[in-house]
Protein backbone atom coordinates (compact mmCIF):
# COMPACT_ATOMS: atom_id res chain seq x y z
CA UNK A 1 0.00 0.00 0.00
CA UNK A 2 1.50 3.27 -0.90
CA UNK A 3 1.10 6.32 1.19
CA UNK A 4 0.76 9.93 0.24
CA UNK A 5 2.63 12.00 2.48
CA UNK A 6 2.73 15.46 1.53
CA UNK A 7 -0.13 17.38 -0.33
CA UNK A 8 2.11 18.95 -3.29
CA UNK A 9 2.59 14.79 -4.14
CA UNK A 10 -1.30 14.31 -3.96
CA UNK A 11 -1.25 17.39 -5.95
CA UNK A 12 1.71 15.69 -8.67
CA UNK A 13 -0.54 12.58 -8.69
CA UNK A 14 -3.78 13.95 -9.86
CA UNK A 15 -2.01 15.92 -12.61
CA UNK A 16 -2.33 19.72 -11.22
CA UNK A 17 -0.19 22.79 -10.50
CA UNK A 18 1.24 21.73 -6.98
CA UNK A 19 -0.63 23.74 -3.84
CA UNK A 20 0.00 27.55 -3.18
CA UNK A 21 0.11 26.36 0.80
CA UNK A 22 1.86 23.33 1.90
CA UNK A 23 -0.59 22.60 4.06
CA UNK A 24 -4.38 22.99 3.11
CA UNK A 25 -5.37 23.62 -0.80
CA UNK A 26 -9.08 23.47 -2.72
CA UNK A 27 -8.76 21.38 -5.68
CA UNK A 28 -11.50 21.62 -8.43
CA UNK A 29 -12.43 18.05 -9.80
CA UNK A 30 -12.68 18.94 -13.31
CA UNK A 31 -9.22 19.96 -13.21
CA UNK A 32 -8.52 16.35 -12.03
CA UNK A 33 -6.63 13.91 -14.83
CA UNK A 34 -5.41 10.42 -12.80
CA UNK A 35 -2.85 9.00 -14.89
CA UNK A 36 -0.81 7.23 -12.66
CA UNK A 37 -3.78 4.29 -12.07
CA UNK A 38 -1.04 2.14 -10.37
CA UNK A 39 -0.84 4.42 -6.74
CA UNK A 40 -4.63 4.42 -6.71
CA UNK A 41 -5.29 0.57 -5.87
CA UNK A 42 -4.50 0.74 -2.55
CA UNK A 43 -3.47 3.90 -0.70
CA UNK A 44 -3.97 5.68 2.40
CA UNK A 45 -3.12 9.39 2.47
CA UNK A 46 -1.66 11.46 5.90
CA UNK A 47 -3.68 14.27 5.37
CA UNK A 48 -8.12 15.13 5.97
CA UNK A 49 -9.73 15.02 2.59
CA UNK A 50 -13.05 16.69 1.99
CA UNK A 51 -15.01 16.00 -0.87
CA UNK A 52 -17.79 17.50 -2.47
CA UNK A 53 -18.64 15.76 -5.87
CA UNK A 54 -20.61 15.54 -8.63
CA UNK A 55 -21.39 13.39 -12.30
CA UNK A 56 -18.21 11.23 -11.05
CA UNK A 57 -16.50 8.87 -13.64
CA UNK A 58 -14.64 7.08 -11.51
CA UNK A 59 -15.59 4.07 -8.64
CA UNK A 60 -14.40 4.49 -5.32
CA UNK A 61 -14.06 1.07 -3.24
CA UNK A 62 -14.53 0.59 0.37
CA UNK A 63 -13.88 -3.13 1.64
CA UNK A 64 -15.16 -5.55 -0.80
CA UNK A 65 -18.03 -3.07 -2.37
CA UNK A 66 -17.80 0.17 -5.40
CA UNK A 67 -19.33 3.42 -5.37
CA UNK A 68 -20.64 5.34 -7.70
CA UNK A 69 -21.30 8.94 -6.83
CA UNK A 70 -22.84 10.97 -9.63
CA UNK A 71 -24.95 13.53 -8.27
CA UNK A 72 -24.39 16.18 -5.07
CA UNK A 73 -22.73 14.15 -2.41
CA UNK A 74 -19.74 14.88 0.66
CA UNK A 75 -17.76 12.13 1.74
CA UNK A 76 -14.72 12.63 4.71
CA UNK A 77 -11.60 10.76 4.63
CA UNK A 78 -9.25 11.06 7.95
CA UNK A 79 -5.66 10.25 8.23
CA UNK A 80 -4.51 6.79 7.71
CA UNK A 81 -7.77 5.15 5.82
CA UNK A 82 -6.85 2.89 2.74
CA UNK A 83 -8.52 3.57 -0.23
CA UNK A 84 -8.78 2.21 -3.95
CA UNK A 85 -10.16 4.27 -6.63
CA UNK A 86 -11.03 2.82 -10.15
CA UNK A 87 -10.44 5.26 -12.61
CA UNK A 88 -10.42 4.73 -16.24
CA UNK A 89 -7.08 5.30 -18.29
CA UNK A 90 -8.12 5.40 -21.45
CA UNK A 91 -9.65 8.94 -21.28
CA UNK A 92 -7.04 10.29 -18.60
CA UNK A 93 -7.06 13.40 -19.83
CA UNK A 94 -10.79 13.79 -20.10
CA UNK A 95 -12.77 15.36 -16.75
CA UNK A 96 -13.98 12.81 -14.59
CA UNK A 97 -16.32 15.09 -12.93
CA UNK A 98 -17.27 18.31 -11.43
CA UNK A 99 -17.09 19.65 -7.67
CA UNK A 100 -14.43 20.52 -5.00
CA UNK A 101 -12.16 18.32 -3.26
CA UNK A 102 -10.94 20.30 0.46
CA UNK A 103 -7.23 18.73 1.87
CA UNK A 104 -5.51 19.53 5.14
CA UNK A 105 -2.85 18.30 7.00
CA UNK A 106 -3.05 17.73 10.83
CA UNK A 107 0.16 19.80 11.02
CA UNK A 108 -2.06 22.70 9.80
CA UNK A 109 -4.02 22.82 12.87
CA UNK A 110 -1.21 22.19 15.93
CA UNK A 111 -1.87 23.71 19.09
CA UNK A 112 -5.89 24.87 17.49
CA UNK A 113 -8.97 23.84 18.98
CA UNK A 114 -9.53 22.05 16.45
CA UNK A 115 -7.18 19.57 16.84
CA UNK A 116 -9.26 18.11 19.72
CA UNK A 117 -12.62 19.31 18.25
CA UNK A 118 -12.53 17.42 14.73
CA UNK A 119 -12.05 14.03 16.72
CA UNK A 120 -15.83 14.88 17.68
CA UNK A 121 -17.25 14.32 14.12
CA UNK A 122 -18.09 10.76 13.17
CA UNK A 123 -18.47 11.06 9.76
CA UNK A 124 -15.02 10.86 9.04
CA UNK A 125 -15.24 7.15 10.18
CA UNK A 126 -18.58 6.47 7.74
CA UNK A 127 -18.08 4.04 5.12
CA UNK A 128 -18.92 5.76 1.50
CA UNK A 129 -21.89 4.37 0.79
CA UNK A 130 -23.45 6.45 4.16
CA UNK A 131 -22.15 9.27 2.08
CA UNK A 132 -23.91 12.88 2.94
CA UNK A 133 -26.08 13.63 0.19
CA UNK A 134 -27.14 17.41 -0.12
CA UNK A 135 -29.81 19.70 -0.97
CA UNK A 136 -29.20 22.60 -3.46
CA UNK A 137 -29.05 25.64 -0.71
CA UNK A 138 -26.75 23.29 1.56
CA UNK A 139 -24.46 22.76 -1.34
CA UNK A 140 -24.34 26.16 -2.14
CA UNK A 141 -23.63 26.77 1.68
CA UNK A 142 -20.86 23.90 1.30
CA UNK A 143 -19.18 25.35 -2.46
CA UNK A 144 -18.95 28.93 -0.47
CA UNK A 145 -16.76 28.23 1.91
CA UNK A 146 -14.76 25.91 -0.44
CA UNK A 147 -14.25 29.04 -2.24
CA UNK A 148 -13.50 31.32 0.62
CA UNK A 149 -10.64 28.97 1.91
CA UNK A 150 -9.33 28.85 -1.84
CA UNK A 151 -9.51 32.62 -1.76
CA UNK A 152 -7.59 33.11 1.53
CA UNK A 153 -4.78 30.95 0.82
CA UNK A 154 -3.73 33.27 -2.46
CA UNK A 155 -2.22 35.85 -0.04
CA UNK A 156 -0.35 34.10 3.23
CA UNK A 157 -0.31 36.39 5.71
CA UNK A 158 -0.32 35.90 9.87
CA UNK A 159 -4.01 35.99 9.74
CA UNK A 160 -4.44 33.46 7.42
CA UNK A 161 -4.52 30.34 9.09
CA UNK A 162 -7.03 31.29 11.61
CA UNK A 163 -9.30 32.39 9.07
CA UNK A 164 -8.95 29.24 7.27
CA UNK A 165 -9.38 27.16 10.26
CA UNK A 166 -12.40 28.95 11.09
CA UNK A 167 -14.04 28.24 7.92
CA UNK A 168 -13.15 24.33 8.63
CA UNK A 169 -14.90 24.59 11.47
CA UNK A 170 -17.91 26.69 10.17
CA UNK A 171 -17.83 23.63 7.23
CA UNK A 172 -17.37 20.93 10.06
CA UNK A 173 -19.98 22.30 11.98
CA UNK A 174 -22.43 22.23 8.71
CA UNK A 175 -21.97 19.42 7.74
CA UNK A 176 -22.98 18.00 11.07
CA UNK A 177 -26.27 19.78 11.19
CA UNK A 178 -26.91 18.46 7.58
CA UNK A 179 -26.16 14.64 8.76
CA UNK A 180 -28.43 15.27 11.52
CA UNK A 181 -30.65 16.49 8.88
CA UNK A 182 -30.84 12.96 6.59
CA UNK A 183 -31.09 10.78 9.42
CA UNK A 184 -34.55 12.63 10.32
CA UNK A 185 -35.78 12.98 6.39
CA UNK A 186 -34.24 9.01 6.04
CA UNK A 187 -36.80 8.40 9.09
CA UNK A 188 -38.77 5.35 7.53
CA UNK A 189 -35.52 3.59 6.74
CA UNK A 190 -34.16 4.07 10.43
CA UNK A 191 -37.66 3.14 11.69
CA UNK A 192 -36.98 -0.46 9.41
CA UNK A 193 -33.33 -0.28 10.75
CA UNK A 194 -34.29 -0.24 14.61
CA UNK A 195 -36.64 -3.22 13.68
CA UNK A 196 -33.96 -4.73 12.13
CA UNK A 197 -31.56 -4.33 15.33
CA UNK A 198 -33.97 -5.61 17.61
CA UNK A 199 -35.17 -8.55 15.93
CA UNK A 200 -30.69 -9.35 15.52
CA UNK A 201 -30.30 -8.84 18.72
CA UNK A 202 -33.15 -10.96 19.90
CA UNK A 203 -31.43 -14.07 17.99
CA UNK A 204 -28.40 -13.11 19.14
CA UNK A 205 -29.46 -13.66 23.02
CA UNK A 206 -31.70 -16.86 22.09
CA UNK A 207 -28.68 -18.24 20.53
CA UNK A 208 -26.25 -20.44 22.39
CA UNK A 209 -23.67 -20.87 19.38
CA UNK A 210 -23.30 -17.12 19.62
CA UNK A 211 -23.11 -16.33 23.21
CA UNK A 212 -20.24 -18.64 23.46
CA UNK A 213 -18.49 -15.73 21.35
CA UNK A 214 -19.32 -13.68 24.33
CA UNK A 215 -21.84 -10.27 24.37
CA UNK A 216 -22.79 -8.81 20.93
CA UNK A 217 -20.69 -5.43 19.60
CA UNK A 218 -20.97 -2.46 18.01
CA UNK A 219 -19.26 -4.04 15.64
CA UNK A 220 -21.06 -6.96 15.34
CA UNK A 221 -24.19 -5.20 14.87
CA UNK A 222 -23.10 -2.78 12.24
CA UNK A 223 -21.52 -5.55 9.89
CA UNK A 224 -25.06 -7.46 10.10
CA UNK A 225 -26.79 -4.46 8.94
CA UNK A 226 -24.39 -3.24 6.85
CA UNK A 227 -23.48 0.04 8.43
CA UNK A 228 -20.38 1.58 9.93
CA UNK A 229 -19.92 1.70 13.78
CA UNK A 230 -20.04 5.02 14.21
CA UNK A 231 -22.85 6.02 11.62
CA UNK A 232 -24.61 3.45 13.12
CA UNK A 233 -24.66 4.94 16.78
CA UNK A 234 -24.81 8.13 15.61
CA UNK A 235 -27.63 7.49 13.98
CA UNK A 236 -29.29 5.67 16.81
CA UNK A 237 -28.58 8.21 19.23
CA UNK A 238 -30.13 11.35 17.21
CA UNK A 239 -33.69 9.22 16.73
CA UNK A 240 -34.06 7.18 19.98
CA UNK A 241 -31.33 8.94 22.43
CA UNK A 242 -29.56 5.95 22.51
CA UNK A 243 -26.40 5.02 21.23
CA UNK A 244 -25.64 1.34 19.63
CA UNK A 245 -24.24 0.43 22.81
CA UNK A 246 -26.69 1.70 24.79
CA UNK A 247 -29.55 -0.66 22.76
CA UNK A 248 -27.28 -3.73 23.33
CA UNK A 249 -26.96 -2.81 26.87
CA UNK A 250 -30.85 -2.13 27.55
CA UNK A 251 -31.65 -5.49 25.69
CA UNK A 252 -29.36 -7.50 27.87
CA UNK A 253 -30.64 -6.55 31.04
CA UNK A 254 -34.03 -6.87 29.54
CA UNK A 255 -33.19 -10.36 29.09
CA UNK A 256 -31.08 -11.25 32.18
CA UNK A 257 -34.50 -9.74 34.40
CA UNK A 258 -36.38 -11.99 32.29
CA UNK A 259 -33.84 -14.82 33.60
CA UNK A 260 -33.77 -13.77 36.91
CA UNK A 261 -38.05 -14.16 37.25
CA UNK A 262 -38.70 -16.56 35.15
CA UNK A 263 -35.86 -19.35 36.25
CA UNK A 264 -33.93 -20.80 39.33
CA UNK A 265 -30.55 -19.55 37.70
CA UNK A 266 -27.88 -18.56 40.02
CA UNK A 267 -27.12 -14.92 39.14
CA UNK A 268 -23.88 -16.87 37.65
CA UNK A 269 -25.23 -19.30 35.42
CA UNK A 270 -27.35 -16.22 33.81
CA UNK A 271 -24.33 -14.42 33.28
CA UNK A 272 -22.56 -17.33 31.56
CA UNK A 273 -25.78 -17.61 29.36
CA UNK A 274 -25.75 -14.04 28.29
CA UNK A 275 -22.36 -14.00 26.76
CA UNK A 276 -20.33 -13.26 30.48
CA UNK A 277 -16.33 -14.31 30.84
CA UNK A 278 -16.77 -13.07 34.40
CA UNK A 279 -20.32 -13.00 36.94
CA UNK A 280 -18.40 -9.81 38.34
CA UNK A 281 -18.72 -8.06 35.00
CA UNK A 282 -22.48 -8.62 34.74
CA UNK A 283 -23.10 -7.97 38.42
CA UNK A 284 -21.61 -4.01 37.54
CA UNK A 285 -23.19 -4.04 34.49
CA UNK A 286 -26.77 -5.15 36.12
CA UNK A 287 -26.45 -2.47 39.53
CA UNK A 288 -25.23 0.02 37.35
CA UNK A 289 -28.82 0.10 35.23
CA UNK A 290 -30.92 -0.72 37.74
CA UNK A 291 -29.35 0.83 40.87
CA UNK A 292 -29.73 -2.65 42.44
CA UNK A 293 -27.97 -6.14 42.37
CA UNK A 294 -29.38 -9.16 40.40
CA UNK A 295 -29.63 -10.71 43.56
CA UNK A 296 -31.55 -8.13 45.17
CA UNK A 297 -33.91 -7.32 42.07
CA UNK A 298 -34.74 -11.10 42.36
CA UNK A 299 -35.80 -11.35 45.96
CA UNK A 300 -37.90 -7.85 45.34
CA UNK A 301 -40.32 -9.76 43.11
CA UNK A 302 -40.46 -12.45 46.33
């Protein structure tokens, strides 16, 4: 895997003039012409890339599944993620789309609030396909700022990195009002998605073969519903409250109260069953939700 350090070689790669800062620069996509198709199979980059794309002739690839993005759509790539992009050679010097492409190195924002502050926003952990997809005034909002960063950057000055870095953050800050925004207008999808979750998470605990892997995850969950992690709780938390965790944790007490009533268990042997390595864990767990013991909320309902 190859690994693009620096943003003037990003800049080399994708066949433009190289940045006018060495650390943030707005790149239009129609100025874009890949012709070096062997870096792109597998790469990671060390820099934040914002993208804001449309009519896209390329196929991005995340895991084992392609994207195609061809109308108004963000997507966030952080530091470190690998990446393959299909492009295709044969009309390399062709456009392969329109929109704006945002990149910034961490270095840019040292010692800024923002270098604890963008650690905050999930989306840069999303897979592609939970790309943000935009309505015309938010894209506007989005393509202004994209323009006024571009615009600062011409004349380097000691004010210009805090202006710039405010304008990430104004972006930043958008673009987590407008995620907030398509989980609520995405509402009878989630509504399907929470039935979804509870109905996997009810098999999960009726299950023996996959207690014995231990409690279900995050993880877990999001890979059986093909979501991200973080999207996933994200998403969960803005419609119910709740994050993923959370609704793993409320259906496993749910169902060790049920085995506590309804059995002659020891508080042990239900642990075990649920997916426990240690009785201690689920006693903490158990108190912790319900302000008492298993024990205790046992003998209350004798």
């Amino acid at each position: 895997m190859q690994t693009i350090n620096s943003l003037s070689e990003f800049h080399r790669l994708l066949s433009i003039p190289p940045p006018l800062h060495p650390l943030v620069s707005v790149v239009l996509v129609s100025e874009i012409h890949v012709i070096n198709s062997g870096v792109w199979q597998h790469f990671s980059t060390d820099f934040y890339t914002i993208s804001l794309k449309n009519n896209i002739q390329s196929k991005v690839k995340y895991g084992q599944q392609y994207y195609d993005f061809d109308k108004g759509t963000m997507t966030f790539i952080a530091p470190k993620q690998v990446q393959t992009v299909e492009v295709d050679t044969t009309n390399a010097y062709e456009s392969i789309g329109t929109g704006y492409v945002l990149i910034f190195h961490p270095d840019f924002f040292k010692k800024h609030p923002l270098q604890s502050t963008i650690k905050n926003y999930g989306y840069f952990s999303y897979s592609l396909n939970e790309a943000l997809h935009l309505s015309q005034q938010e894209e506007q909002n989005v393509i202004e700022i994209f323009q006024k960063i571009e615009k600062e950057y011409q004349h380097i000055d000691k004010h210009t990195q805090d202006i710039i870095l405010s304008q990430i953050d104004l972006l930043l800050n958008y673009c987590n009002r407008f995620y907030e925004r398509q989980f609520i207008t995405r509402k009878a999808v989630n509504n399907d998605l929470l039935s979804k979750m509870e109905a996997l998470l009810n098999d999960y605990f009726s299950n023996t073969e996959t207690l014995n892997s231990g409690l279900p995850t995050v993880e877990y969950l999001a890979n059986q519903l093909n979501y991200s992690a973080n999207y996933l709780s994200d998403m969960l938390r803005l419609l119910t409250g709740q994050s993923a965790q959370q609704h793993i944790h409320e259906k496993l007490i749910g169902k060790a109260k049920e085995k506590l009533l309804t059995t002659n268990l020891s508080v042990s042997e239900i642990a075990y069953e649920l997916g426990f390595e240690q009785p201690q864990s689920f006693n903490r767990l158990f108190k912790k939700k319900t302000e008492m013991s298993p024990l205790k909320y046992r003998q209350s309902f004798n």
